[in-house]
Structures are given as C-alpha cells and as structure tokens.
PDB file of N, CA and C in Angstrom:
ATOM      1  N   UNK A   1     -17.889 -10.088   1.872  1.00  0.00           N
ATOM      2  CA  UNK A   1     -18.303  -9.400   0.665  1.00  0.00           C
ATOM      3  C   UNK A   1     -17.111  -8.638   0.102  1.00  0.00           C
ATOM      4  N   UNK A   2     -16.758  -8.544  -0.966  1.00  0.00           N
ATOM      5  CA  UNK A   2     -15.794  -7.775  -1.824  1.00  0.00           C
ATOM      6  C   UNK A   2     -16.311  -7.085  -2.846  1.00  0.00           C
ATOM      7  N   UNK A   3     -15.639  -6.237  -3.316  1.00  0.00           N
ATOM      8  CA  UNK A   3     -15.933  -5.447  -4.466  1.00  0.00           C
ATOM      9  C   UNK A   3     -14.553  -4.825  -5.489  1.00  0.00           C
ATOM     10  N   UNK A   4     -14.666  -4.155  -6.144  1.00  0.00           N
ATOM     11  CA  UNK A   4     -13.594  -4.060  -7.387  1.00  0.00           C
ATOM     12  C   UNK A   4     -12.975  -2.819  -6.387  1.00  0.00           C
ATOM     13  N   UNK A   5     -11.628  -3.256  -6.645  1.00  0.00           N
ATOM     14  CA  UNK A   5     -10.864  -1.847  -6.227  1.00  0.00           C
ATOM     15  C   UNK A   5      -9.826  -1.662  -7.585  1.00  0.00           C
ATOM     16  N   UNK A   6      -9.715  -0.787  -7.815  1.00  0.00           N
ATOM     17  CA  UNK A   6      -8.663  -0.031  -9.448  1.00  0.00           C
ATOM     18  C   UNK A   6      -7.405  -0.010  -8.525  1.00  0.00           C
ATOM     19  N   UNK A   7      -6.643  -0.541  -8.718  1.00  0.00           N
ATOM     20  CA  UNK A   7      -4.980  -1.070  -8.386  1.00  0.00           C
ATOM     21  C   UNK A   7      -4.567  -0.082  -8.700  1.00  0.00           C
ATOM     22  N   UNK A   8      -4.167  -0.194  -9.915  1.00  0.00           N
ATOM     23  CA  UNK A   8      -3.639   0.614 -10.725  1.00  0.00           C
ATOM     24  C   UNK A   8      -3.588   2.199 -10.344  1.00  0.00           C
ATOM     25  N   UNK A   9      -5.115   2.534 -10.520  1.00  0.00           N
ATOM     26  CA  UNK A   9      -5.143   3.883 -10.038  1.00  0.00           C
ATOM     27  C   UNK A   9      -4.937   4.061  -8.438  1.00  0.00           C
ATOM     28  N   UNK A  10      -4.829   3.268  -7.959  1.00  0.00           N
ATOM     29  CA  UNK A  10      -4.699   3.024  -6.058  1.00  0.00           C
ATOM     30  C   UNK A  10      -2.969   3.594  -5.735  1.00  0.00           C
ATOM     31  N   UNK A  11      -2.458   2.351  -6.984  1.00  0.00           N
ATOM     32  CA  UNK A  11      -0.969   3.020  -6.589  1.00  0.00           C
ATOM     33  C   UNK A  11      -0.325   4.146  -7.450  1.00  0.00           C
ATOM     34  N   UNK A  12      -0.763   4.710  -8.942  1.00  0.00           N
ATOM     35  CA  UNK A  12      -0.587   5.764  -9.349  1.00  0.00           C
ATOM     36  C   UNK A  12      -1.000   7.267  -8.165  1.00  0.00           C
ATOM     37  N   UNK A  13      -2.069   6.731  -7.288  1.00  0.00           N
ATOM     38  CA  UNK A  13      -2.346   7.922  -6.358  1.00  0.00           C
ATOM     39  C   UNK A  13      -1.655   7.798  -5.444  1.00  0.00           C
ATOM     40  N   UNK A  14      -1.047   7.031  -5.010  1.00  0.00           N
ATOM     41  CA  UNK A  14       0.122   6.875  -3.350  1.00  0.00           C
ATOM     42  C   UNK A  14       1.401   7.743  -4.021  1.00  0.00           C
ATOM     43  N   UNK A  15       1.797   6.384  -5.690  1.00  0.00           N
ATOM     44  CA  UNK A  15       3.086   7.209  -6.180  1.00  0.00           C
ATOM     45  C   UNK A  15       3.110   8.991  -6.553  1.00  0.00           C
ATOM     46  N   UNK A  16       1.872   9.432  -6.485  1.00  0.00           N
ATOM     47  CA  UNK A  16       1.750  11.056  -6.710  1.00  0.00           C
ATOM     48  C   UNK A  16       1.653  11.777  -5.667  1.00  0.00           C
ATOM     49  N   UNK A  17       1.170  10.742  -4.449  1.00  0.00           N
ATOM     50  CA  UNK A  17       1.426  11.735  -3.030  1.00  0.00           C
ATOM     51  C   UNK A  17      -0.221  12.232  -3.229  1.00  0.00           C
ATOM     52  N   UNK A  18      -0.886  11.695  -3.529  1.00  0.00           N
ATOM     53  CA  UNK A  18      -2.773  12.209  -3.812  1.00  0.00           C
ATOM     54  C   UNK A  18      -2.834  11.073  -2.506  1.00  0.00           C
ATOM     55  N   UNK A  19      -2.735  11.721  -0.881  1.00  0.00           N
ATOM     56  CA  UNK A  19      -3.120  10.990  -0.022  1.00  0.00           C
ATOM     57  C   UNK A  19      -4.582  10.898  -0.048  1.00  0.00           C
ATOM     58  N   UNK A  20      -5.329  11.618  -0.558  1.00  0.00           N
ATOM     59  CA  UNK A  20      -6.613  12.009  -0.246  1.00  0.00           C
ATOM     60  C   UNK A  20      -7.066  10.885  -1.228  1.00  0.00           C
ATOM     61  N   UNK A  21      -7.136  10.869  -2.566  1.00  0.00           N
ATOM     62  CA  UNK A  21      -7.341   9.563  -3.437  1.00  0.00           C
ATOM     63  C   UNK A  21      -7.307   8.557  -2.808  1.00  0.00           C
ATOM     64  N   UNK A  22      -6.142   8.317  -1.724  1.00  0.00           N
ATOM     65  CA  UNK A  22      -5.883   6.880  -1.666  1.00  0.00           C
ATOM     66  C   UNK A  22      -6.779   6.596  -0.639  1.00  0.00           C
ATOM     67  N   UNK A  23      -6.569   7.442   0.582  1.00  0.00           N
ATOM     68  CA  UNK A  23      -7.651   7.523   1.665  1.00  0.00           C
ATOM     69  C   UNK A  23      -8.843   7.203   1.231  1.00  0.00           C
ATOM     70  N   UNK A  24      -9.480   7.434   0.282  1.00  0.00           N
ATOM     71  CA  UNK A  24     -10.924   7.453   0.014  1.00  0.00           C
ATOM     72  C   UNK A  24     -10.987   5.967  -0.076  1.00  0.00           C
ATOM     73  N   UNK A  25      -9.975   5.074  -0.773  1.00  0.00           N
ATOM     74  CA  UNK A  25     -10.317   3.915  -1.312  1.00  0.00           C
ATOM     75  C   UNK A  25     -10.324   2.888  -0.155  1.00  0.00           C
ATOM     76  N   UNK A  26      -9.872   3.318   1.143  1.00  0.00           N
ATOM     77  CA  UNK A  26     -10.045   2.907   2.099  1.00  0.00           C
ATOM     78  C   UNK A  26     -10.829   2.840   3.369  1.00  0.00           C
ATOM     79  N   UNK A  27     -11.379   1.931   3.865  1.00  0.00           N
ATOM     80  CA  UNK A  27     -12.640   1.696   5.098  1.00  0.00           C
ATOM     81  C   UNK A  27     -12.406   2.293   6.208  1.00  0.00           C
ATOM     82  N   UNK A  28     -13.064   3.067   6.678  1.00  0.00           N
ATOM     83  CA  UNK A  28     -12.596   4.357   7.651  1.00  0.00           C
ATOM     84  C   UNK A  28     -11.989   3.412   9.210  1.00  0.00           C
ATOM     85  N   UNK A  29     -12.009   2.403   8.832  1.00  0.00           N
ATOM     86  CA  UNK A  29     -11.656   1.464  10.598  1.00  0.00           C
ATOM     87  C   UNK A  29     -10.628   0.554   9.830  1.00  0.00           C
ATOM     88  N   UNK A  30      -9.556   0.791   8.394  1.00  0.00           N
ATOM     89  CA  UNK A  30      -9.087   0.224   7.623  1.00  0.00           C
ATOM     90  C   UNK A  30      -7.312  -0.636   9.208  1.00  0.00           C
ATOM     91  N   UNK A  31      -7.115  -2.049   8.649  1.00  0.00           N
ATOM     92  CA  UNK A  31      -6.085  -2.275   9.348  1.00  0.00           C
ATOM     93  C   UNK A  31      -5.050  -1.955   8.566  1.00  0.00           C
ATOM     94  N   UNK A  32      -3.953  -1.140   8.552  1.00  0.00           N
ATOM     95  CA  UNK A  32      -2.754  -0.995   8.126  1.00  0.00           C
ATOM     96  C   UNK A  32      -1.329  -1.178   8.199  1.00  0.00           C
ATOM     97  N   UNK A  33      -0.292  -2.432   7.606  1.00  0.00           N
ATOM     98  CA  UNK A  33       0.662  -2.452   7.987  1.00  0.00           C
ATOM     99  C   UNK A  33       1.899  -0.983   8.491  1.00  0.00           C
ATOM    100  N   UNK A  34       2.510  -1.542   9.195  1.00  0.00           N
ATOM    101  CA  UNK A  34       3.608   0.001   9.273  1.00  0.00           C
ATOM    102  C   UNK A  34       4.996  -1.034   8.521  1.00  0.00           C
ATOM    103  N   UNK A  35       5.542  -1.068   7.407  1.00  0.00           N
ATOM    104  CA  UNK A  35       6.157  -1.492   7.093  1.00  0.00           C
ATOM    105  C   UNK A  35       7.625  -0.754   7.017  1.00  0.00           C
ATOM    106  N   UNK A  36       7.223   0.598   7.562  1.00  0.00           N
ATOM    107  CA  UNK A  36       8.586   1.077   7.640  1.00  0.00           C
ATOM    108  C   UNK A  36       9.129   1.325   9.149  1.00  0.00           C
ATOM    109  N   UNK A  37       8.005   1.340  10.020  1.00  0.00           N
ATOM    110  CA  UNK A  37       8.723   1.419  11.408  1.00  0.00           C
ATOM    111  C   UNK A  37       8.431   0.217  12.550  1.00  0.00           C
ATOM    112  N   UNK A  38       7.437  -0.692  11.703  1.00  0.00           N
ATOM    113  CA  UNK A  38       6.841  -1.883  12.409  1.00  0.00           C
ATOM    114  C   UNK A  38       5.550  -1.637  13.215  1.00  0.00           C
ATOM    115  N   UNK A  39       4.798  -2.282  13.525  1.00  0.00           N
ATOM    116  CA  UNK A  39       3.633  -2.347  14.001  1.00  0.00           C
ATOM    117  C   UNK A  39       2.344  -2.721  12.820  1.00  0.00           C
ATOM    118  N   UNK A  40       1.158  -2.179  13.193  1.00  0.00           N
ATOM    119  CA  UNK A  40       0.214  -2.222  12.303  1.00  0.00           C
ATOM    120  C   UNK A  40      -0.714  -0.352  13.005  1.00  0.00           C
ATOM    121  N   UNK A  41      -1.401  -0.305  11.875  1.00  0.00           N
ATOM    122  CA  UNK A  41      -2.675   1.108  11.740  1.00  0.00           C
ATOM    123  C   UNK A  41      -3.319   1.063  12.022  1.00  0.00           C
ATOM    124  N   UNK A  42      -4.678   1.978  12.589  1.00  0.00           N
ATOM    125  CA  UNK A  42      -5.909   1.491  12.636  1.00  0.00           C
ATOM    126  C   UNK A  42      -6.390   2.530  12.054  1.00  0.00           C
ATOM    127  N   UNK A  43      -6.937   2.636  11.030  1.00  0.00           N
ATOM    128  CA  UNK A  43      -7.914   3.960  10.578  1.00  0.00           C
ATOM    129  C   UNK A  43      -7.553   4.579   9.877  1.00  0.00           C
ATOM    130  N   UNK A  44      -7.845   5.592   9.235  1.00  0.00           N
ATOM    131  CA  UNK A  44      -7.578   6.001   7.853  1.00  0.00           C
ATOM    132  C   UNK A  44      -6.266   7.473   8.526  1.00  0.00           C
ATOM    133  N   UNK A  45      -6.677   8.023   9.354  1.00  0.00           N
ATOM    134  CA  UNK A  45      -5.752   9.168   9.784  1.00  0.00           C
ATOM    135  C   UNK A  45      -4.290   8.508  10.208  1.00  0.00           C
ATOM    136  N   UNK A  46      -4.444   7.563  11.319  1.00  0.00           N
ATOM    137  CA  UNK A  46      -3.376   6.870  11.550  1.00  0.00           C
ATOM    138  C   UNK A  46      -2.302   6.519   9.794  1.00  0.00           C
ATOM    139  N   UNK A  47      -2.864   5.793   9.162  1.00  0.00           N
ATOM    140  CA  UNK A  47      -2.614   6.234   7.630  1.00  0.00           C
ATOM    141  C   UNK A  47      -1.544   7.296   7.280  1.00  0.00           C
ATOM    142  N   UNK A  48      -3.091   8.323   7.178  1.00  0.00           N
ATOM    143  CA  UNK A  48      -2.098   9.391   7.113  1.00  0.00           C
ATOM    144  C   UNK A  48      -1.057  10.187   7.588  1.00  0.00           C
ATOM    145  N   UNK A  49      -1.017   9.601   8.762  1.00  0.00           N
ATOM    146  CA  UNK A  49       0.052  10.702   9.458  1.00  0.00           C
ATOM    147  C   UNK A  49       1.105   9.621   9.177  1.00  0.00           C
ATOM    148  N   UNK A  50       0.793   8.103   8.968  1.00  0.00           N
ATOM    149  CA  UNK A  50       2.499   7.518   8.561  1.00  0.00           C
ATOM    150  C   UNK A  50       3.087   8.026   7.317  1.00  0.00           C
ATOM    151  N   UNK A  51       1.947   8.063   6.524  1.00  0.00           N
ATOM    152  CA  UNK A  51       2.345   8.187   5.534  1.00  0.00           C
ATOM    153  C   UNK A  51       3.253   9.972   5.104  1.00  0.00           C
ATOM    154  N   UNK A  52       2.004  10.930   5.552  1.00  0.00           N
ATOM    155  CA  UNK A  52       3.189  12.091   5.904  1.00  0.00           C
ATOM    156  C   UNK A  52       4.460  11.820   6.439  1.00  0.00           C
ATOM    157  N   UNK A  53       4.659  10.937   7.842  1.00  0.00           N
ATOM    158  CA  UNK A  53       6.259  10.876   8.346  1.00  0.00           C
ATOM    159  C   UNK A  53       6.943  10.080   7.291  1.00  0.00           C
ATOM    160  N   UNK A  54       6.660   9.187   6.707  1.00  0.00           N
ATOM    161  CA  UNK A  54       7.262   8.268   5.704  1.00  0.00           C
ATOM    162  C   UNK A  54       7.654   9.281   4.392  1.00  0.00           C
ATOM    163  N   UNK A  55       7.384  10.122   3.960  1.00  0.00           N
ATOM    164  CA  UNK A  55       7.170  10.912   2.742  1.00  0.00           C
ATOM    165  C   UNK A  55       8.565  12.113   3.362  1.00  0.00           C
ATOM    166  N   UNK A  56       8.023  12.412   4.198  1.00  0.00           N
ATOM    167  CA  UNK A  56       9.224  13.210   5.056  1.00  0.00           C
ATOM    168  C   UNK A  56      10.755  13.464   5.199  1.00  0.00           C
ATOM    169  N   UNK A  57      10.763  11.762   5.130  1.00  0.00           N
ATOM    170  CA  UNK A  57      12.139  10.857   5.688  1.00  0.00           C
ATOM    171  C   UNK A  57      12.858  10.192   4.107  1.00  0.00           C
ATOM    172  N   UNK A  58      11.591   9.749   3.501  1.00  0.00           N
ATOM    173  CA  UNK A  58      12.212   8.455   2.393  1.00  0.00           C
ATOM    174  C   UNK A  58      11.294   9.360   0.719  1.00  0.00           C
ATOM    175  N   UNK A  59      11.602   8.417  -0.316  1.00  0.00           N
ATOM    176  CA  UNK A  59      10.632   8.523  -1.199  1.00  0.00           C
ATOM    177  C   UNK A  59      10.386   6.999  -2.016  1.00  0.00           C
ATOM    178  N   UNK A  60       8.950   6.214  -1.259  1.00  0.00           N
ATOM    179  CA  UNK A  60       9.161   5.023  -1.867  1.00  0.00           C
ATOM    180  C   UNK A  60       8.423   5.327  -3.136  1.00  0.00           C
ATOM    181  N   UNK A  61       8.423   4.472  -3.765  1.00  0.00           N
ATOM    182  CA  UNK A  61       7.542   3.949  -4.950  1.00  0.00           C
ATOM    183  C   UNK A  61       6.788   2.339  -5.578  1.00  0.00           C
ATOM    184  N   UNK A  62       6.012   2.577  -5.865  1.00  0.00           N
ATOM    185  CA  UNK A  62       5.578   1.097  -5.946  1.00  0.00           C
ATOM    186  C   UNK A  62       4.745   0.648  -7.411  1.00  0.00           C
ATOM    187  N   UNK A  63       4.743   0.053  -7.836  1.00  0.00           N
ATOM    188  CA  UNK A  63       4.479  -0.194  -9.359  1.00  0.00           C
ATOM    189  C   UNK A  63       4.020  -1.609  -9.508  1.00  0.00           C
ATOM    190  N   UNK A  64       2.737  -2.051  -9.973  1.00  0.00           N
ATOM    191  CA  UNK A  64       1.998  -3.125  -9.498  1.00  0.00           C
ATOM    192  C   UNK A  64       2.170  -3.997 -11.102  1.00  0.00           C
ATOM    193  N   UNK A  65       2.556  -5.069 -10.501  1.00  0.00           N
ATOM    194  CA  UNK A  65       2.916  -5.507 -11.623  1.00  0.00           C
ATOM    195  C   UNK A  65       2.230  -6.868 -12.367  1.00  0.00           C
ATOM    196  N   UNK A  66       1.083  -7.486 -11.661  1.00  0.00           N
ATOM    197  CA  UNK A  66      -0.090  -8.112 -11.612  1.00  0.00           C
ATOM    198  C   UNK A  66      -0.942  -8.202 -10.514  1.00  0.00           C
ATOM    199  N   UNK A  67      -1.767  -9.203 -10.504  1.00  0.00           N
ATOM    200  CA  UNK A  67      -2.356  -9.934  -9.248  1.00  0.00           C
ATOM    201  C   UNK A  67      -2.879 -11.454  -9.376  1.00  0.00           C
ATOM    202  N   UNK A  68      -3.060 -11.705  -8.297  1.00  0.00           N
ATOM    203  CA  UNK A  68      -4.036 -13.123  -8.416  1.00  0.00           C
ATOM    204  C   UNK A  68      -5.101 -13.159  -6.705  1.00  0.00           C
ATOM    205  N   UNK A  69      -6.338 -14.030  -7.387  1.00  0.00           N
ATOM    206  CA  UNK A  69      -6.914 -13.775  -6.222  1.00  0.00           C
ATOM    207  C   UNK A  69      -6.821 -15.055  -4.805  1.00  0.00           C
ATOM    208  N   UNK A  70      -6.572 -14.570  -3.840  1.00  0.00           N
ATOM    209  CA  UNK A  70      -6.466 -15.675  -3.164  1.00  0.00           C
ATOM    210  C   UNK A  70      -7.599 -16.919  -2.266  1.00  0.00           C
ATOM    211  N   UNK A  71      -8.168 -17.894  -1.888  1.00  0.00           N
ATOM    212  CA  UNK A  71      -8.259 -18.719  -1.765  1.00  0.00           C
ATOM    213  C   UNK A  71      -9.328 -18.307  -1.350  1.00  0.00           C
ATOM    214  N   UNK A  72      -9.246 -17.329  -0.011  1.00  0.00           N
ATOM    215  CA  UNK A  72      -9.904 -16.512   1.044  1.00  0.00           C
ATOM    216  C   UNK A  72     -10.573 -15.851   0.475  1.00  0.00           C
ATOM    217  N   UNK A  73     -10.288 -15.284  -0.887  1.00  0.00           N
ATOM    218  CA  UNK A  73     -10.826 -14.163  -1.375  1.00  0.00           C
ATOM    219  C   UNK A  73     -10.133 -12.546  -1.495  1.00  0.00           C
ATOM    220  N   UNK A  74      -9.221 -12.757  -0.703  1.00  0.00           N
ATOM    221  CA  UNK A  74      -8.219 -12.030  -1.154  1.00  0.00           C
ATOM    222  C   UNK A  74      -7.687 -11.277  -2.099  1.00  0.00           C
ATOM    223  N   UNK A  75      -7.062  -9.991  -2.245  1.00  0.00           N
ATOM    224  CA  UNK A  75      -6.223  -9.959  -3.927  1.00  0.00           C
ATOM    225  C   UNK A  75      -5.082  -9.811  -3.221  1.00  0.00           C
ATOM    226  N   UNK A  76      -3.937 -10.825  -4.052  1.00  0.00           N
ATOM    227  CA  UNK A  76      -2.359 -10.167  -3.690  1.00  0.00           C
ATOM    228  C   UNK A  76      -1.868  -9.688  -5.182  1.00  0.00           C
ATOM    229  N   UNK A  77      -1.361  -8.320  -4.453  1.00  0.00           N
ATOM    230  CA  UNK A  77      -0.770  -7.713  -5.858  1.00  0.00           C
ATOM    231  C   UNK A  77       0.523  -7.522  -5.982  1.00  0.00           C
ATOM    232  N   UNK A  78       1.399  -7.970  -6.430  1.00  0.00           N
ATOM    233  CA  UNK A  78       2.874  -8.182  -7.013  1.00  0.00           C
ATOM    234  C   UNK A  78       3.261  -6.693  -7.328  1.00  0.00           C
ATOM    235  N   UNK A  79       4.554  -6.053  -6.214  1.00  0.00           N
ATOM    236  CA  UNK A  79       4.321  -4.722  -6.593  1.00  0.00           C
ATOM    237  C   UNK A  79       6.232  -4.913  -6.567  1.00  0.00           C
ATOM    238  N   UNK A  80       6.745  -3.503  -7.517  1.00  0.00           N
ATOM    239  CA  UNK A  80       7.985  -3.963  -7.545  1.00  0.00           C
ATOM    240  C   UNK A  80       7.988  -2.369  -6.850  1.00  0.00           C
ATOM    241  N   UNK A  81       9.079  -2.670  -5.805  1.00  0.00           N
ATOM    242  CA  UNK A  81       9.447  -1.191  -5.185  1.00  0.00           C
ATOM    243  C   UNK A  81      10.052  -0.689  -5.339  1.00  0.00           C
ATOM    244  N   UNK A  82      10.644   0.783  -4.999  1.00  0.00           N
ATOM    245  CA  UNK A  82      11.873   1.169  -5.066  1.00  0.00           C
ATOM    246  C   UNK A  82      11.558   2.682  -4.350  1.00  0.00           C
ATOM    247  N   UNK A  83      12.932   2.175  -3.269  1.00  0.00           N
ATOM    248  CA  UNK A  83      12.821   3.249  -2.059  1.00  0.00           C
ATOM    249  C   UNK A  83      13.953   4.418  -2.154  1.00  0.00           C
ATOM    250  N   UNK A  84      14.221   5.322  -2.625  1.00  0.00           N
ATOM    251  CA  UNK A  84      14.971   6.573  -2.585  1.00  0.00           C
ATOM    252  C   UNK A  84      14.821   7.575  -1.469  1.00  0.00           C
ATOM    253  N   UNK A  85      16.448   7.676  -1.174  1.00  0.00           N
ATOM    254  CA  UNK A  85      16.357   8.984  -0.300  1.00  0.00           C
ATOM    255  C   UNK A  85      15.778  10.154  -0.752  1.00  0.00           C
ATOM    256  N   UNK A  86      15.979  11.161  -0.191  1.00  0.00           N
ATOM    257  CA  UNK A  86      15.200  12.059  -0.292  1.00  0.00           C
ATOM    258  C   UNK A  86      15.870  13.080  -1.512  1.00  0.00           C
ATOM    259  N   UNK A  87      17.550  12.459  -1.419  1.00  0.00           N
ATOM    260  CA  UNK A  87      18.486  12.986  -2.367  1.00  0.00           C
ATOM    261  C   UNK A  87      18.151  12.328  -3.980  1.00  0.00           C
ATOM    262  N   UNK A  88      17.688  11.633  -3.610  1.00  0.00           N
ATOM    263  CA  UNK A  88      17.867  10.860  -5.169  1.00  0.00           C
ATOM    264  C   UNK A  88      18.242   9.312  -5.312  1.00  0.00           C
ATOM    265  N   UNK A  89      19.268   9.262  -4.153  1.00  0.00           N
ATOM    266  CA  UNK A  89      19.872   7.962  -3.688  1.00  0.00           C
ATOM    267  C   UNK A  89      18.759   6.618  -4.195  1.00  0.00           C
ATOM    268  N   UNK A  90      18.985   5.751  -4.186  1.00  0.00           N
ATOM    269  CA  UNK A  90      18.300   4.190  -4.373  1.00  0.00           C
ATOM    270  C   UNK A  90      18.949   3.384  -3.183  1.00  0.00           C
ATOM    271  N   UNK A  91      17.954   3.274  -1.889  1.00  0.00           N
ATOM    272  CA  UNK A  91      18.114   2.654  -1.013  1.00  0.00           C
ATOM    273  C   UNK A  91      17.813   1.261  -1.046  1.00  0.00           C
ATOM    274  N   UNK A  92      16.754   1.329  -1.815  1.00  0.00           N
ATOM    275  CA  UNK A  92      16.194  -0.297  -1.697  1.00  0.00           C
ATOM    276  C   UNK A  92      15.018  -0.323  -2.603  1.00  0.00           C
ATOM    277  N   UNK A  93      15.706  -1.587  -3.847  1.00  0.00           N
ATOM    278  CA  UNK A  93      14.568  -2.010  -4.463  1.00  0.00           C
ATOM    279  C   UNK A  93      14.143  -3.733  -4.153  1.00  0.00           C
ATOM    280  N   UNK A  94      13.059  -4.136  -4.696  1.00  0.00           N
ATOM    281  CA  UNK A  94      12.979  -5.329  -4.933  1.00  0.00           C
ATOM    282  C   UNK A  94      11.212  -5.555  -5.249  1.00  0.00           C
ATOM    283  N   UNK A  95      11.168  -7.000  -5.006  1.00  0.00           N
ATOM    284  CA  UNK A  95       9.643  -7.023  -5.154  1.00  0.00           C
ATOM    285  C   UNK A  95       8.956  -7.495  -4.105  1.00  0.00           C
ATOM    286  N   UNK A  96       7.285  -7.431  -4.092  1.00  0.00           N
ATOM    287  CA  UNK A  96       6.933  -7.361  -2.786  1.00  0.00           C
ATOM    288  C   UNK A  96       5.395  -8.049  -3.024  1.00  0.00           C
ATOM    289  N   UNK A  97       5.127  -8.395  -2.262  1.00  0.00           N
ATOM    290  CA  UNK A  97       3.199  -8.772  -2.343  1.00  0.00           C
ATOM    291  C   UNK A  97       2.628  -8.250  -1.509  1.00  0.00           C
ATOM    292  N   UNK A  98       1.444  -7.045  -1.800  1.00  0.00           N
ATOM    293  CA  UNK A  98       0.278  -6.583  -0.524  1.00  0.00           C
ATOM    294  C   UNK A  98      -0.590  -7.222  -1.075  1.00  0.00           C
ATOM    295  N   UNK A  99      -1.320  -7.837   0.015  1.00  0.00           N
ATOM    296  CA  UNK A  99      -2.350  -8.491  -0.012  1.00  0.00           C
ATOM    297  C   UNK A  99      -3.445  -7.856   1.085  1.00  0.00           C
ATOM    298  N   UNK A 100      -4.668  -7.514   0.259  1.00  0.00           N
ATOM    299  CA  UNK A 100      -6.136  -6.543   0.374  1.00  0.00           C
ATOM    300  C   UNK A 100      -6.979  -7.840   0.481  1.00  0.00           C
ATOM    301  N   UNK A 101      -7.635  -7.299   1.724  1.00  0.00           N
ATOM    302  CA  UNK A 101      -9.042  -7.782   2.309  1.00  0.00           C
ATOM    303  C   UNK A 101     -10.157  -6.498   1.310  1.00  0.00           C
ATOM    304  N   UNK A 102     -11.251  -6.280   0.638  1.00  0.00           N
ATOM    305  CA  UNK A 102     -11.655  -5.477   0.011  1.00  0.00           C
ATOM    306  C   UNK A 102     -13.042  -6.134   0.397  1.00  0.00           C
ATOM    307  N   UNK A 103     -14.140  -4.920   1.516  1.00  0.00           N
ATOM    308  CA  UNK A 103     -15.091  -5.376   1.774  1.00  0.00           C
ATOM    309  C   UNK A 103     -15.810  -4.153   1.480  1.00  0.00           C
ATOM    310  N   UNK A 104     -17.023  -3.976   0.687  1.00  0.00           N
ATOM    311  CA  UNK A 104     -18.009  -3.389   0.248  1.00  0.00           C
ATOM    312  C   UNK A 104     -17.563  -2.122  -0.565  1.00  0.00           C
ATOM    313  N   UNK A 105     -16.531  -2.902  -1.652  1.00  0.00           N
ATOM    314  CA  UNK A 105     -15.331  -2.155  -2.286  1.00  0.00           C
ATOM    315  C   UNK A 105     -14.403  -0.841  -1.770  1.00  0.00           C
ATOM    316  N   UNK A 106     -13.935  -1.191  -0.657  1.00  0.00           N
ATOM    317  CA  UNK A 106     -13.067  -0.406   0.163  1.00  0.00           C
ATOM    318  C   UNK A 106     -12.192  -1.349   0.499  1.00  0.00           C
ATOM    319  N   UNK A 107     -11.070  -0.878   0.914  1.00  0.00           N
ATOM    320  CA  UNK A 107      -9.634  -2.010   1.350  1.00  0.00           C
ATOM    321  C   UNK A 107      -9.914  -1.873   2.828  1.00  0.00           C
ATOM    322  N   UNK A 108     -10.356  -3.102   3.490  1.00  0.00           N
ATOM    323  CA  UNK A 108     -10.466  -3.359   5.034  1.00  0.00           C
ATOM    324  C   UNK A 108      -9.212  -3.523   5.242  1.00  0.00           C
ATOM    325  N   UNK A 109      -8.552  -4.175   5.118  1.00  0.00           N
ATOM    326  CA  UNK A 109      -7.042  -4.479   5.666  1.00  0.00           C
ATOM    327  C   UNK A 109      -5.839  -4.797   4.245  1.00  0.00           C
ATOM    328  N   UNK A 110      -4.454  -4.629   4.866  1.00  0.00           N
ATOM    329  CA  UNK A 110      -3.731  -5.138   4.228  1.00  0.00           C
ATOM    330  C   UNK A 110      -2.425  -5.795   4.978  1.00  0.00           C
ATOM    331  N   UNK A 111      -1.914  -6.626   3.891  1.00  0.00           N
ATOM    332  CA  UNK A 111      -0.684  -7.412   4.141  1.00  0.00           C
ATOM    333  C   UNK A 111       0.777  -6.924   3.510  1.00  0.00           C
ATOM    334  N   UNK A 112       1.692  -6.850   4.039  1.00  0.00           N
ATOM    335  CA  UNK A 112       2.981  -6.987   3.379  1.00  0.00           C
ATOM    336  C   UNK A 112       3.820  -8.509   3.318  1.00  0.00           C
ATOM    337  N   UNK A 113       3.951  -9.040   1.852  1.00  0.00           N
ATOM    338  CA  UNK A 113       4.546 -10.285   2.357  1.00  0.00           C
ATOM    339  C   UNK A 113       6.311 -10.471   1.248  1.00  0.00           C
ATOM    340  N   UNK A 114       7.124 -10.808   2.542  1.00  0.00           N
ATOM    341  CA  UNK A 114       8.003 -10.277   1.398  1.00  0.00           C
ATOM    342  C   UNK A 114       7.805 -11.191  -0.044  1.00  0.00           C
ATOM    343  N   UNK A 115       9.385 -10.604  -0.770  1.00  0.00           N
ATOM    344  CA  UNK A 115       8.580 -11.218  -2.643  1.00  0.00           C
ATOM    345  C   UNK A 115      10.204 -11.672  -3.045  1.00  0.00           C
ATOM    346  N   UNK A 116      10.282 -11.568  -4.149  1.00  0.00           N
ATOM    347  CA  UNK A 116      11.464 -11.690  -4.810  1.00  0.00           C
ATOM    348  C   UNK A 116      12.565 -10.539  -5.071  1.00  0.00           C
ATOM    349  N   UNK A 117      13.391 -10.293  -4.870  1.00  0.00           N
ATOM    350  CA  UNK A 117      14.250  -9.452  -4.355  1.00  0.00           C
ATOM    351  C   UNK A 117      15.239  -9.003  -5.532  1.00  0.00           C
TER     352      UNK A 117
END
C-alpha cells in the first residue's frame, strides 16, 4: 500500500534542519540509509541522532529535482546535492537518486543510488 508523500516539502524540511517535520513523515520502524558513515537505520531516533552527528560535522543540502515511479511501486527522486563544510567550503556536489518505499503514506524505507555527477 502507498500513499502521497510532499517531496518537496520533505526536503525543504531536512534543508531547514525542521528534524521534527521530517521525522513525522516517517514510519516509526522506518529503514534508513547511513550514507555518510555507511551502514543502514532502524527507526526514526536512530535518524535522528545521525542526522544531529551529520549536521554537526558537514552541511549537506539536497534539492529534488523530479521523480518517476518505479516498477515496484516505488518513487525515485532525482535530488541534486551539495555538501559544505561547516566553513562555507563546497566539498561535494553532484546528483543522486533516493528511492522511498511509502506505506500508509509514511516513508518505510529508503535508497541511495548513485546519479550523475
């Protein structure tokens, strides 16, 4: 089962640091990539506490730049990144695909797959 999730407003609330927004849009047993230190999440706190250490250390950003739905049922959303130190610096941009499992309009899981660079 799927339901509508607002992208848009999903990643306007990560890029503002509104962890609590984003948390909500997610299934309290949600799977989460760790794309900055490797592994995967389980749960919405796990979440948050990467996301505090990640916020800490770096300042990414992410800016969604369509989608399409996949086969499975899937959405992958075409997000273009861009990762700054904490100075200002531009460590790393490029583009990227997360791809959302979205079951009873909450994000059950997600994917990082790399994109075009």
């Amino acid at each position: 089962m799927t339901g509508a999730v607002d992208f848009d407003a999903l990643y306007d609330a990560f890029n503002a640091r509104d962890i609590e927004a984003v948390l909500a849009r997610l299934d309290p047993d949600v799977m989460w990539p760790n794309g900055w230190e490797g592994g995967m999440l389980y749960g919405r706190d796990a979440v948050r506490d990467y996301w505090l250490r990640q916020w800490a250390a770096i300042d990414p950003s992410v800016t969604p730049m369509g989608h399409t739905i996949e086969a499975d049922g899937r959405t992958a959303v075409h997000v273009r990144q861009v990762v700054r130190g904490l100075d200002g610096a531009v460590l790393s941009r490029g583009d990227v695909i997360h791809v959302y499992r979205i079951m009873s309009g909450l994000i059950r899981s997600m994917e990082i797959r790399g994109g075009r660079g």
